[in-house]
Protein backbone atom coordinates (compact mmCIF):
# COMPACT_ATOMS: atom_id res chain seq x y z
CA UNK A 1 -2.35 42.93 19.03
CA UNK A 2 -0.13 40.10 17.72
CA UNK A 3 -0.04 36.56 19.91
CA UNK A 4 2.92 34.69 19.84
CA UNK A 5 2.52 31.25 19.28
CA UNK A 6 2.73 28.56 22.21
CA UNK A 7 5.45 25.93 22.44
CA UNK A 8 2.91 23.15 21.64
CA UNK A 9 2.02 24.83 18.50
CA UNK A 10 5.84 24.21 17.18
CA UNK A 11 5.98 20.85 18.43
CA UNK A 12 3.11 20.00 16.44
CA UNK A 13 4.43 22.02 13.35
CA UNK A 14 7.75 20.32 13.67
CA UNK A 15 6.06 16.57 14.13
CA UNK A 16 4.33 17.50 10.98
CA UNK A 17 7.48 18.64 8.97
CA UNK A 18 9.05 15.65 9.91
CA UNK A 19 6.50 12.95 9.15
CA UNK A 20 6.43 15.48 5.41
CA UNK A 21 9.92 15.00 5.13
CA UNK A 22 10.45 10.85 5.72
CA UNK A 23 7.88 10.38 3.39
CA UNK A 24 9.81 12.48 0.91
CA UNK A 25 13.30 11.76 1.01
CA UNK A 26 13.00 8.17 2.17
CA UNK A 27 12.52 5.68 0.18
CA UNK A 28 11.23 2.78 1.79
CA UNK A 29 10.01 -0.98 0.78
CA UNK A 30 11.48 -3.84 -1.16
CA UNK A 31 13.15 -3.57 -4.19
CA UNK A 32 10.87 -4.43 -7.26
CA UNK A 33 10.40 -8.31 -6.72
CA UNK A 34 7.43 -8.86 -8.99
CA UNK A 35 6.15 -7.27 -12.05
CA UNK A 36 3.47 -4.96 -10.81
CA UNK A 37 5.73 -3.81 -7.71
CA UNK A 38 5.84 -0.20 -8.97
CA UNK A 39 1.98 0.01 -9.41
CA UNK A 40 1.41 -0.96 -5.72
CA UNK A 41 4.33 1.25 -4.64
CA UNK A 42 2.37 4.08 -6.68
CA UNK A 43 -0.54 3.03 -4.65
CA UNK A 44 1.08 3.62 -1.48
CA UNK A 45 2.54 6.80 -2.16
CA UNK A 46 -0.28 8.35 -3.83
CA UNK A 47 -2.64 6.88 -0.60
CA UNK A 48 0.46 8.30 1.93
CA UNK A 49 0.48 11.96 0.72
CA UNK A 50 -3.16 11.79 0.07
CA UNK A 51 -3.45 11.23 3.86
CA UNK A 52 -0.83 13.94 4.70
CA UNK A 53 -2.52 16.57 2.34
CA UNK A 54 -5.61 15.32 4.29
CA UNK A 55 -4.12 15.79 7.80
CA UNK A 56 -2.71 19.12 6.80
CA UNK A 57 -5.72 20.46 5.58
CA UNK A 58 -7.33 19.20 8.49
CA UNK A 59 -4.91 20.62 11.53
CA UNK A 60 -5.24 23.43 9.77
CA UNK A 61 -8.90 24.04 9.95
CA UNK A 62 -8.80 23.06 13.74
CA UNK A 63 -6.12 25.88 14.44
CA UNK A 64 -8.07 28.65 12.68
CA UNK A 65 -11.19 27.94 14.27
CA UNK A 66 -9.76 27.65 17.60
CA UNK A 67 -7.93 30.88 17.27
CA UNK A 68 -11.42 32.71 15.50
CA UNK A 69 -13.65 31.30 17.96
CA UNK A 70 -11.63 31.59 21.42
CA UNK A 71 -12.29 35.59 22.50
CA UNK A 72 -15.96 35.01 21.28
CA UNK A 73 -18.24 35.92 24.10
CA UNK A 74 -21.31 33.42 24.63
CA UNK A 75 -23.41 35.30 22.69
CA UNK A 76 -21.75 35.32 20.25
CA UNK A 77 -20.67 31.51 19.94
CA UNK A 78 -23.19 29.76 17.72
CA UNK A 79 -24.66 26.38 18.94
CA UNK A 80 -24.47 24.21 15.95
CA UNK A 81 -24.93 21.19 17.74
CA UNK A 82 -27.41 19.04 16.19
CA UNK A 83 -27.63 21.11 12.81
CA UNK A 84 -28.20 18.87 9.73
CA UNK A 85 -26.36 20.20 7.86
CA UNK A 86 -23.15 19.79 10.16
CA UNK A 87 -24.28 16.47 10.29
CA UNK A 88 -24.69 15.76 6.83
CA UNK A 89 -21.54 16.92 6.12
CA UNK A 90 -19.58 15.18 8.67
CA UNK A 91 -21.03 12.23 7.21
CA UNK A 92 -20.20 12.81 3.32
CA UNK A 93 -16.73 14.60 3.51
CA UNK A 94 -14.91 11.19 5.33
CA UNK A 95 -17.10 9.40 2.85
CA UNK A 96 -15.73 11.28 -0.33
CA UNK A 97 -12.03 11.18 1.06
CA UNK A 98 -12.36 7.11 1.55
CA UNK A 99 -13.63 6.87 -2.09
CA UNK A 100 -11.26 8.74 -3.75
CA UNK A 101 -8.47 6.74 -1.97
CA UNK A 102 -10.16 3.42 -2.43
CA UNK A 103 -10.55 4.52 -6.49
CA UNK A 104 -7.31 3.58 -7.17
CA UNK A 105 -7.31 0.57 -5.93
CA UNK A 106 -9.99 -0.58 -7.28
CA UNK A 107 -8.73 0.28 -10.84
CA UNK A 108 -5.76 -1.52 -10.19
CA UNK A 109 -7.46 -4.44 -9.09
CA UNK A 110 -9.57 -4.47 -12.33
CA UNK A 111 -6.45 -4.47 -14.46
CA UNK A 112 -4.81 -7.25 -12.69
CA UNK A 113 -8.13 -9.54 -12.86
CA UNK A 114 -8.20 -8.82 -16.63
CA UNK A 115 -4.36 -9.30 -17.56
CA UNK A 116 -4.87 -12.40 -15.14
CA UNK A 117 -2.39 -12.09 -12.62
């Protein structure tokens, strides 16, 4: 039995195309001023889609599980509150995503101090 989907669901879909699509076809900022203006500007864009893969990835999960899990009758819904491992992980995935976007950074950083900018 097919569902159709609820306004809300659009609006969020369409706030979510949109935000995809300035980030695409606009380019925003100063023109290059200083020397290492395209490495920062490289910075930002990686560290702006990185986000938006991010959120993506991260609507999406909520969506599926509230569309699995809704019919589920109470015995059947698992209490996973206070699990470990949910807990652990909770804790290491935002972890991991701030390091990888902070990685970057950092390298740049470390070149600049050693070209002495």
């Amino acid at each position: 039995m097919g569902h159709a989907m609820k306004p809300m669901t659009f609006k969020i879909i369409g706030i979510f195309l949109l935000i995809l699509a300035l980030g695409i076809f606009i380019h925003w900022g100063p023109h290059e001023a200083f020397l290492n203006t395209s490495q920062i500007r490289w910075l930002h864009w990686m560290t702006f889609y990185a986000c938006l893969i991010t959120m993506g990835i991260v609507f999406f999960a909520i969506f599926y599980h509230l569309y699995r899990f809704r019919r589920l009758s109470p015995a059947e819904k698992k209490h996973f509150h206070s699990r470990f491992s949910m807990e652990v992980l909770w804790t290491l995935v935002p972890f991991l995503i701030l390091a990888l976007l902070l990685m970057p950074v950092i390298f740049y950083f470390i070149q600049r101090a050693t070209k002495g900018f």
